[in-house]
PDB file of N, CA and C in Angstrom:
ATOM      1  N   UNK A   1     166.211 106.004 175.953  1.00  0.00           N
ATOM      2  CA  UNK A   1     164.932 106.049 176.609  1.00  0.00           C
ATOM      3  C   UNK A   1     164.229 107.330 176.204  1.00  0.00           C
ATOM      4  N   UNK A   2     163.328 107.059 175.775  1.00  0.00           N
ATOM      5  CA  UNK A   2     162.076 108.245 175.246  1.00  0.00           C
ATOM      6  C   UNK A   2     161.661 109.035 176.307  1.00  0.00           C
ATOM      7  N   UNK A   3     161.754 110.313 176.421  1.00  0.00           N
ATOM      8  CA  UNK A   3     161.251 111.278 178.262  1.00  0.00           C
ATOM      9  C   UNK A   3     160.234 111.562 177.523  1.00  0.00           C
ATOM     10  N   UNK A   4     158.788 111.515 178.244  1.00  0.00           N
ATOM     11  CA  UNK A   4     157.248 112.085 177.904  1.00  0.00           C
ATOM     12  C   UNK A   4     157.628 113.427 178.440  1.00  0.00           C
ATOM     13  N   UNK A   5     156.674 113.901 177.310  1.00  0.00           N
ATOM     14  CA  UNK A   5     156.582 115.543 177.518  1.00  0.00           C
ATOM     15  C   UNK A   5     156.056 116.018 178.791  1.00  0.00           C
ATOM     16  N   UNK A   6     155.933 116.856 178.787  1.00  0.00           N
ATOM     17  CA  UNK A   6     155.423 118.074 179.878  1.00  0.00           C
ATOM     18  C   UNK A   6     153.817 117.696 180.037  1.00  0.00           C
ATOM     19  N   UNK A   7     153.287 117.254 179.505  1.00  0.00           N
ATOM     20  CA  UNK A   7     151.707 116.967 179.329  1.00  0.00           C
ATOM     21  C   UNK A   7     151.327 115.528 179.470  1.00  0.00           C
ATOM     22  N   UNK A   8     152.528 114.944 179.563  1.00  0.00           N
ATOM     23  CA  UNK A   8     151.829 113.259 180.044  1.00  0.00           C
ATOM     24  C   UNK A   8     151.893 113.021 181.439  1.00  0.00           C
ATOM     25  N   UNK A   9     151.477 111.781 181.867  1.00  0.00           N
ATOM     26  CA  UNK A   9     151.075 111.615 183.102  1.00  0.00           C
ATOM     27  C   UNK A   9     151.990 109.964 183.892  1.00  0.00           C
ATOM     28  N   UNK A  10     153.026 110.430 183.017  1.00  0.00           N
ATOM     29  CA  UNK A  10     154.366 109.498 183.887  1.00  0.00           C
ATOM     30  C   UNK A  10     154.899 110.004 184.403  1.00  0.00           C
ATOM     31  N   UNK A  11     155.921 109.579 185.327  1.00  0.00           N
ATOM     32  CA  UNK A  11     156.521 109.774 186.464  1.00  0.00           C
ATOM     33  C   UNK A  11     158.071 109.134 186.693  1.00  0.00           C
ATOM     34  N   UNK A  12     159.255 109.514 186.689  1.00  0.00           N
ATOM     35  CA  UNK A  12     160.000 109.095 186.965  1.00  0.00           C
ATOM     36  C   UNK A  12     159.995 108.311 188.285  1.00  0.00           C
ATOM     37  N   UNK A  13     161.043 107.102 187.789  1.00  0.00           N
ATOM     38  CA  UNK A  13     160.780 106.194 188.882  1.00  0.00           C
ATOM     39  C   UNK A  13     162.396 105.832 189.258  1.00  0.00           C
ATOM     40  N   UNK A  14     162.456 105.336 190.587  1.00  0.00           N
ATOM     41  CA  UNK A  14     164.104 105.455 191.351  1.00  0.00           C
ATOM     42  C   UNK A  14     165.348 104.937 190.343  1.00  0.00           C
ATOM     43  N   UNK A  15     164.941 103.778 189.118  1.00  0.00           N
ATOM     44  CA  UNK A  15     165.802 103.473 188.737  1.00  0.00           C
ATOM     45  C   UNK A  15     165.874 104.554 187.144  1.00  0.00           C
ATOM     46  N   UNK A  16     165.465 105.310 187.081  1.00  0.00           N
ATOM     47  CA  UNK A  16     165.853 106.226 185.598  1.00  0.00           C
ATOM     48  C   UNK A  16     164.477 105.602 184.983  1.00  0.00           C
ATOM     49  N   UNK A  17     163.423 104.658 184.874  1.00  0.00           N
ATOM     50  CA  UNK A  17     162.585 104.349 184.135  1.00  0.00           C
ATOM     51  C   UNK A  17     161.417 105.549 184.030  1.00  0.00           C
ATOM     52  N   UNK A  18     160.219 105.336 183.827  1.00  0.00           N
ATOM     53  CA  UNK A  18     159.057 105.900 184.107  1.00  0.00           C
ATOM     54  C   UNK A  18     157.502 105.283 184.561  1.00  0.00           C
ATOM     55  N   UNK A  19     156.937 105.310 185.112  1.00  0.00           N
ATOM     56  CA  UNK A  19     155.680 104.481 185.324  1.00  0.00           C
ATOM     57  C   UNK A  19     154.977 105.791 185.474  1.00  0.00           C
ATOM     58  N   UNK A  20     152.771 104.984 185.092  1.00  0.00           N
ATOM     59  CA  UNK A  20     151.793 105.964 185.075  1.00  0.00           C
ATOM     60  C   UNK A  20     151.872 106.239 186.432  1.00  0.00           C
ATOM     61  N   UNK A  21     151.846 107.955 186.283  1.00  0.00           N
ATOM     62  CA  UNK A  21     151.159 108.253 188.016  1.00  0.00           C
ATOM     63  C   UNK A  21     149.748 108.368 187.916  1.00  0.00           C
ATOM     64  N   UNK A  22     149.491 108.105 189.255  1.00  0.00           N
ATOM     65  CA  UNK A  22     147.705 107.382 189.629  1.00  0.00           C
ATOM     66  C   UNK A  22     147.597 108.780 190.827  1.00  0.00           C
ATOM     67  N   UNK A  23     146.706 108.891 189.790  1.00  0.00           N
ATOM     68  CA  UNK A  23     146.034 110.831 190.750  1.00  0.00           C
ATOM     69  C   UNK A  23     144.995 109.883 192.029  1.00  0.00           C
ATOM     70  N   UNK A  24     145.267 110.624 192.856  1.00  0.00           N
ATOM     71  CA  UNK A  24     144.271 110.359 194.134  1.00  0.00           C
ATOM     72  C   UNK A  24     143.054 111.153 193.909  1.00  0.00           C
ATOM     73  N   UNK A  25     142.824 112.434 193.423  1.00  0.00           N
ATOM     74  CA  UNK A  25     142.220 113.311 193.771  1.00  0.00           C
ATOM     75  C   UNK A  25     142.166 113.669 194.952  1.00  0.00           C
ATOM     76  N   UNK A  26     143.455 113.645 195.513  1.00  0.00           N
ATOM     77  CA  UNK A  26     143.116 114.720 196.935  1.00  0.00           C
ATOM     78  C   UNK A  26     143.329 115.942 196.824  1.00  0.00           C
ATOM     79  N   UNK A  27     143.083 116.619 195.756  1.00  0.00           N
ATOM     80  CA  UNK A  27     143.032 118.305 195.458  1.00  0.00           C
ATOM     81  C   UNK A  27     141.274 118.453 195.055  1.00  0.00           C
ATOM     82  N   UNK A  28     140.789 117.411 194.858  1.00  0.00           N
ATOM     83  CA  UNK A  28     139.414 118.214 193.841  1.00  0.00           C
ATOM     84  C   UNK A  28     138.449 119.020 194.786  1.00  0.00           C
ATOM     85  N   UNK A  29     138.295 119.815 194.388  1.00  0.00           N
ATOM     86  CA  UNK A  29     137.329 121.199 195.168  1.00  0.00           C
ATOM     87  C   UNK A  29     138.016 122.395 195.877  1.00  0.00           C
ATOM     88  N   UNK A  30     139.672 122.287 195.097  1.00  0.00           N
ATOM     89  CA  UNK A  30     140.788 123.079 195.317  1.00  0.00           C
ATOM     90  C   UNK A  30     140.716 123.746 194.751  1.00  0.00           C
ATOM     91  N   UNK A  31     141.159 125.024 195.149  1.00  0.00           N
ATOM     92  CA  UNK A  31     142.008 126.142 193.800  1.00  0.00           C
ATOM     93  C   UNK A  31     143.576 126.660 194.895  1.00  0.00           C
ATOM     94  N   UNK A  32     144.465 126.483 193.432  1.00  0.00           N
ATOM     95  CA  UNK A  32     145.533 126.560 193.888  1.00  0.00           C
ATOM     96  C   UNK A  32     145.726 128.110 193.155  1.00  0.00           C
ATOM     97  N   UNK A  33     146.698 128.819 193.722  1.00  0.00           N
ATOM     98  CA  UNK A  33     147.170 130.144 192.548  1.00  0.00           C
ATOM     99  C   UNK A  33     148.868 129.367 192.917  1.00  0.00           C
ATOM    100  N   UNK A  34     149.234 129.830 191.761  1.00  0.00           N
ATOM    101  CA  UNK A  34     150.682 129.398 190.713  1.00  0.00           C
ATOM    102  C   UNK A  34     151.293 130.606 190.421  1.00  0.00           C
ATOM    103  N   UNK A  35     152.475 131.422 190.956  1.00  0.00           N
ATOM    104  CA  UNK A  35     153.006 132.116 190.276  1.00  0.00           C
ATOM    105  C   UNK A  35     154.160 131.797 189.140  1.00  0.00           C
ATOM    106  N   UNK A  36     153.875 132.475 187.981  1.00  0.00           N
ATOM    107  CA  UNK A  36     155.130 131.719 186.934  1.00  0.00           C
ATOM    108  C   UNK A  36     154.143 130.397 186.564  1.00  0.00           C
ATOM    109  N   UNK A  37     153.077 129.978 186.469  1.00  0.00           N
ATOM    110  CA  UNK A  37     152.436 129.087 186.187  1.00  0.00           C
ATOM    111  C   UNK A  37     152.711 128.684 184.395  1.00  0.00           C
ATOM    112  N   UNK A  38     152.859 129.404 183.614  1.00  0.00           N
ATOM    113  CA  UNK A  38     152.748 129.105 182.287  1.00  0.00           C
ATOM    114  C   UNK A  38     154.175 128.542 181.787  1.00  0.00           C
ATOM    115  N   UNK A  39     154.981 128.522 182.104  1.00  0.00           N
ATOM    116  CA  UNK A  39     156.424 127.776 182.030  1.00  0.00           C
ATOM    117  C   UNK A  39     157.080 127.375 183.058  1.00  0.00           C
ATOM    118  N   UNK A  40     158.037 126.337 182.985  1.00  0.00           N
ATOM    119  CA  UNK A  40     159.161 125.535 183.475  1.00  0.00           C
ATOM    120  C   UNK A  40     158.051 125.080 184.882  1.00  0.00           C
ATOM    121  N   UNK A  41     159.062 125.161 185.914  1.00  0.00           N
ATOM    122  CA  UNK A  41     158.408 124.364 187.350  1.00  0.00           C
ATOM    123  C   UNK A  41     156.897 124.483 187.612  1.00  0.00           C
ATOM    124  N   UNK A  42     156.342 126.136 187.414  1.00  0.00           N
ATOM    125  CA  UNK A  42     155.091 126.388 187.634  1.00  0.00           C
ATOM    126  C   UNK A  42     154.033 126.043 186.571  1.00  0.00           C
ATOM    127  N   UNK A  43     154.749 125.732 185.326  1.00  0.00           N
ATOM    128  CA  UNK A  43     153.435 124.731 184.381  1.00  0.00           C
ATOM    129  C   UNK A  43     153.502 123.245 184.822  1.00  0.00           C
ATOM    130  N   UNK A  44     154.743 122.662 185.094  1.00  0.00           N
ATOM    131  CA  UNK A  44     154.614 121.212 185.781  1.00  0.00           C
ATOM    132  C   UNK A  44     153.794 120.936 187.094  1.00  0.00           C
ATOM    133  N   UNK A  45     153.707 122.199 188.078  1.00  0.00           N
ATOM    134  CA  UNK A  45     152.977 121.908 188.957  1.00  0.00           C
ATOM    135  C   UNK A  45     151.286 122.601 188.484  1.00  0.00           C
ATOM    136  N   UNK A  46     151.009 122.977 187.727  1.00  0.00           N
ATOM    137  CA  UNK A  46     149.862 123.655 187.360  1.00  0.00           C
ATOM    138  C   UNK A  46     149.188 121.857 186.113  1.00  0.00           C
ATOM    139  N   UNK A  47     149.818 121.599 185.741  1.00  0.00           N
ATOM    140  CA  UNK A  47     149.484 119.994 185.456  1.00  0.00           C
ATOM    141  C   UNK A  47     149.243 118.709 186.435  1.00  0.00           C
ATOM    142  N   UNK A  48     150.053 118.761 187.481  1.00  0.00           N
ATOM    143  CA  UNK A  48     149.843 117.983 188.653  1.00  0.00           C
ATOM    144  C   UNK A  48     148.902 118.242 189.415  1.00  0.00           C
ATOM    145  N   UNK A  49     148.519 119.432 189.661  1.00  0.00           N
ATOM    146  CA  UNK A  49     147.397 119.693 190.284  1.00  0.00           C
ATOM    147  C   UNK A  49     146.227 119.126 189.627  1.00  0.00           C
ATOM    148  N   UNK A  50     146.342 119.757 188.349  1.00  0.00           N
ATOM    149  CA  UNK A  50     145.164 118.922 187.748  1.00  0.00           C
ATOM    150  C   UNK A  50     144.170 117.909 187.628  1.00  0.00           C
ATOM    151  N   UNK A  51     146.065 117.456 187.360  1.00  0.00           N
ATOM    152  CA  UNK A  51     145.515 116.022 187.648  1.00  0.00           C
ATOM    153  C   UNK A  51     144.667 115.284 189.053  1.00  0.00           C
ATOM    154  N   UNK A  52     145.124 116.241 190.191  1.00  0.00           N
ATOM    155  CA  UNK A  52     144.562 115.372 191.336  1.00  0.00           C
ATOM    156  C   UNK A  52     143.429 116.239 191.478  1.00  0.00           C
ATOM    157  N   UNK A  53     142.867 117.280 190.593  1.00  0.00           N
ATOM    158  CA  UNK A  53     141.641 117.808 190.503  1.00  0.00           C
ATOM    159  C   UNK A  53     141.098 119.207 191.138  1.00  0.00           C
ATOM    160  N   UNK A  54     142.603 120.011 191.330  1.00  0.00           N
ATOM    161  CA  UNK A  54     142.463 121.031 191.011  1.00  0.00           C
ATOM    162  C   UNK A  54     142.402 121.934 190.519  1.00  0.00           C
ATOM    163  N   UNK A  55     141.401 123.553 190.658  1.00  0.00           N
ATOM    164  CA  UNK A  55     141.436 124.371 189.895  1.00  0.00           C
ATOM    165  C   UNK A  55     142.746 125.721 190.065  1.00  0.00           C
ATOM    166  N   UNK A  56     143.296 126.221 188.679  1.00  0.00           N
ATOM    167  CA  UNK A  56     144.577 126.713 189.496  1.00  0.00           C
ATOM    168  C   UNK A  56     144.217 128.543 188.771  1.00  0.00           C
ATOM    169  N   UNK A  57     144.969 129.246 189.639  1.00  0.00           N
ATOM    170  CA  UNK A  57     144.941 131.106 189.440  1.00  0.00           C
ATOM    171  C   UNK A  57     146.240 130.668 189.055  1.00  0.00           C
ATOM    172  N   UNK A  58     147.325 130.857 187.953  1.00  0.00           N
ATOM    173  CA  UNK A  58     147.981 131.173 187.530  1.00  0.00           C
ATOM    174  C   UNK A  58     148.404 133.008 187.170  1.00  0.00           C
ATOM    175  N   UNK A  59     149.806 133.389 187.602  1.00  0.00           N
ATOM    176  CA  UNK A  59     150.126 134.941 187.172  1.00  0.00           C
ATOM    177  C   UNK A  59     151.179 134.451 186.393  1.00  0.00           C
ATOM    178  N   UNK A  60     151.087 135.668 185.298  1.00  0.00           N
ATOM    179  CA  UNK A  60     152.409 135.198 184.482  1.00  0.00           C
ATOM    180  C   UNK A  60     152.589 136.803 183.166  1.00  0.00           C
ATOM    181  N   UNK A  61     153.702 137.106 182.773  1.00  0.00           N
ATOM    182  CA  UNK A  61     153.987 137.831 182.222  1.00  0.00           C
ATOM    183  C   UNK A  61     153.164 138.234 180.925  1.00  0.00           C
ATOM    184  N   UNK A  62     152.753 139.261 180.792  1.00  0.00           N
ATOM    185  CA  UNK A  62     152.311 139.921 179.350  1.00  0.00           C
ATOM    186  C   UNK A  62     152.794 139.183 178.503  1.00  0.00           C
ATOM    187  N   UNK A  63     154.451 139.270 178.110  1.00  0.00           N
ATOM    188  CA  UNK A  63     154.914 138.286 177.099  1.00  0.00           C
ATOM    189  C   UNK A  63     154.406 137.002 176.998  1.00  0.00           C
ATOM    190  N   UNK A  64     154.100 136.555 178.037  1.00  0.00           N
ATOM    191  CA  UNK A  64     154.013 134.999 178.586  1.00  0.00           C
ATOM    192  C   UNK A  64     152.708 134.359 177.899  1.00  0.00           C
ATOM    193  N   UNK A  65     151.793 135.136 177.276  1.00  0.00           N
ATOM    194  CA  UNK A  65     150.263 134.985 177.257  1.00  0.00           C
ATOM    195  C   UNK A  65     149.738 133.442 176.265  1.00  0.00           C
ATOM    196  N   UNK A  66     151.145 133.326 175.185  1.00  0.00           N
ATOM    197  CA  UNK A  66     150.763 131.995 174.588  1.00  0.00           C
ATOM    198  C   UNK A  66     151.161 131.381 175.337  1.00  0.00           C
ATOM    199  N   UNK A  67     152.049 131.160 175.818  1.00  0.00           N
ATOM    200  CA  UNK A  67     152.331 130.101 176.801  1.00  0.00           C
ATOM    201  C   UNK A  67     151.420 129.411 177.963  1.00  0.00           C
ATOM    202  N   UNK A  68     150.375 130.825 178.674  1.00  0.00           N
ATOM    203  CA  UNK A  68     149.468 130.486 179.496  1.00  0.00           C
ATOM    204  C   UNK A  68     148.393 130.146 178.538  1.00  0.00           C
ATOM    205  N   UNK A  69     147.725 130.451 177.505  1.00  0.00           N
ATOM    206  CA  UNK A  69     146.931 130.253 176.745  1.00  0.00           C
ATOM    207  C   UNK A  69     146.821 128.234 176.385  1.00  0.00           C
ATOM    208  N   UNK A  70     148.466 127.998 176.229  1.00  0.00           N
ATOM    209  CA  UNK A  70     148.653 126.428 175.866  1.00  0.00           C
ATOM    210  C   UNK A  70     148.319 125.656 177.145  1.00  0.00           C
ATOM    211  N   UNK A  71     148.927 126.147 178.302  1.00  0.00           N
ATOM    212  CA  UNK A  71     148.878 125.616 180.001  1.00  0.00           C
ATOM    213  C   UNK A  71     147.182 125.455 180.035  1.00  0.00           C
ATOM    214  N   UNK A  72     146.526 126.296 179.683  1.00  0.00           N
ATOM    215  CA  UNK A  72     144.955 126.615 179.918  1.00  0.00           C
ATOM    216  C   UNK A  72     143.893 125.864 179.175  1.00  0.00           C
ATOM    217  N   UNK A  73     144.303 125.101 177.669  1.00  0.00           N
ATOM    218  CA  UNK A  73     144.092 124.269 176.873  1.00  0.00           C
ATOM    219  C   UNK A  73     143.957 122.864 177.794  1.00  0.00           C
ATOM    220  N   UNK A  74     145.550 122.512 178.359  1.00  0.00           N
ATOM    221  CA  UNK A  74     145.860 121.625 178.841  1.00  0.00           C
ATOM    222  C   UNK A  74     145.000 120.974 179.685  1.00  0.00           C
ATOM    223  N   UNK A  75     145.061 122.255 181.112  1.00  0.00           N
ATOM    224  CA  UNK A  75     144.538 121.797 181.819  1.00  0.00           C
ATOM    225  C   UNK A  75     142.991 121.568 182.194  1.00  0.00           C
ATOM    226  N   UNK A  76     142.548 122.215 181.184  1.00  0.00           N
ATOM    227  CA  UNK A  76     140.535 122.104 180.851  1.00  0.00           C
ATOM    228  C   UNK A  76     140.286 120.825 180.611  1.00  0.00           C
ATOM    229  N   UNK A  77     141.444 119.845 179.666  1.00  0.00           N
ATOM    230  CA  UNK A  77     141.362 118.846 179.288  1.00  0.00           C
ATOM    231  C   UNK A  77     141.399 117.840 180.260  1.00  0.00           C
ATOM    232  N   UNK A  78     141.547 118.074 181.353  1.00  0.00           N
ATOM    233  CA  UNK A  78     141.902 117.398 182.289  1.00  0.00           C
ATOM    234  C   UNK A  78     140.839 117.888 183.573  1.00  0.00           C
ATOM    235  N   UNK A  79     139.786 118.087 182.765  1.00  0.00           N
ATOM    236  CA  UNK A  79     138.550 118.435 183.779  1.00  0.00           C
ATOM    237  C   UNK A  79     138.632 119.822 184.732  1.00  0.00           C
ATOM    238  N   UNK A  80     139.508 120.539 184.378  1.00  0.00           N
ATOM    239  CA  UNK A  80     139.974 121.358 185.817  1.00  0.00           C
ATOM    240  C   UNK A  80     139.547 122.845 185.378  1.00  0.00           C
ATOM    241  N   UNK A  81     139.703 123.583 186.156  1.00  0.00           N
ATOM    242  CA  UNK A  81     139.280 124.919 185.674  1.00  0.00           C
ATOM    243  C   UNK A  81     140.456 125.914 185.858  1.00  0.00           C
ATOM    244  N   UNK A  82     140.859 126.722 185.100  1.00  0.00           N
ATOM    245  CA  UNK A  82     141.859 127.678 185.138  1.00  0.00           C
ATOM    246  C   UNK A  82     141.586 128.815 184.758  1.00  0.00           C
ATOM    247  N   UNK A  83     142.340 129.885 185.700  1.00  0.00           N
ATOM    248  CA  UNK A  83     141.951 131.712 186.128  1.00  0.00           C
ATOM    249  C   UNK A  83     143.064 132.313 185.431  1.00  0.00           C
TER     250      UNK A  83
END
């Protein structure tokens, strides 16, 4: 079974499969702040938000800066605004 990346918009489902998740938008006119936003748990939730149409403050390490730079790509694409 093929796992979608970090940037698609499936969802594991109870039996090991995947199905599309369907954003509500019950975030839009949000801003969330994300610490650790540019990798592991805090870029997955800095994508989910997104998706339901929020804008997110992400903090994240000096080193970290391509990483937030790619997260920040992402999530513009997805209508949202990121700090």
């Amino acid at each position: 079974m093929k796992c979608p990346n970090s940037t698609s918009t499936h969802v594991v489902t109870e039996n090991g499969g995947y199905q599309t998740y369907k954003a509500a938008d019950k975030l839009t006119g949000k801003i969330t702040i994300i610490t650790g936003g540019d990798s592991g748990i805090g870029r997955v939730i800095v994508i989910l938000f997104a998706i339901e149409g929020a804008d997110s403050l992400i903090t994240y390490l000096p080193d970290e800066k391509k990483n937030a730079q790619k997260i920040k790509r992402t999530v513009e694409k997805k209508g949202t605004k990121y700090f």
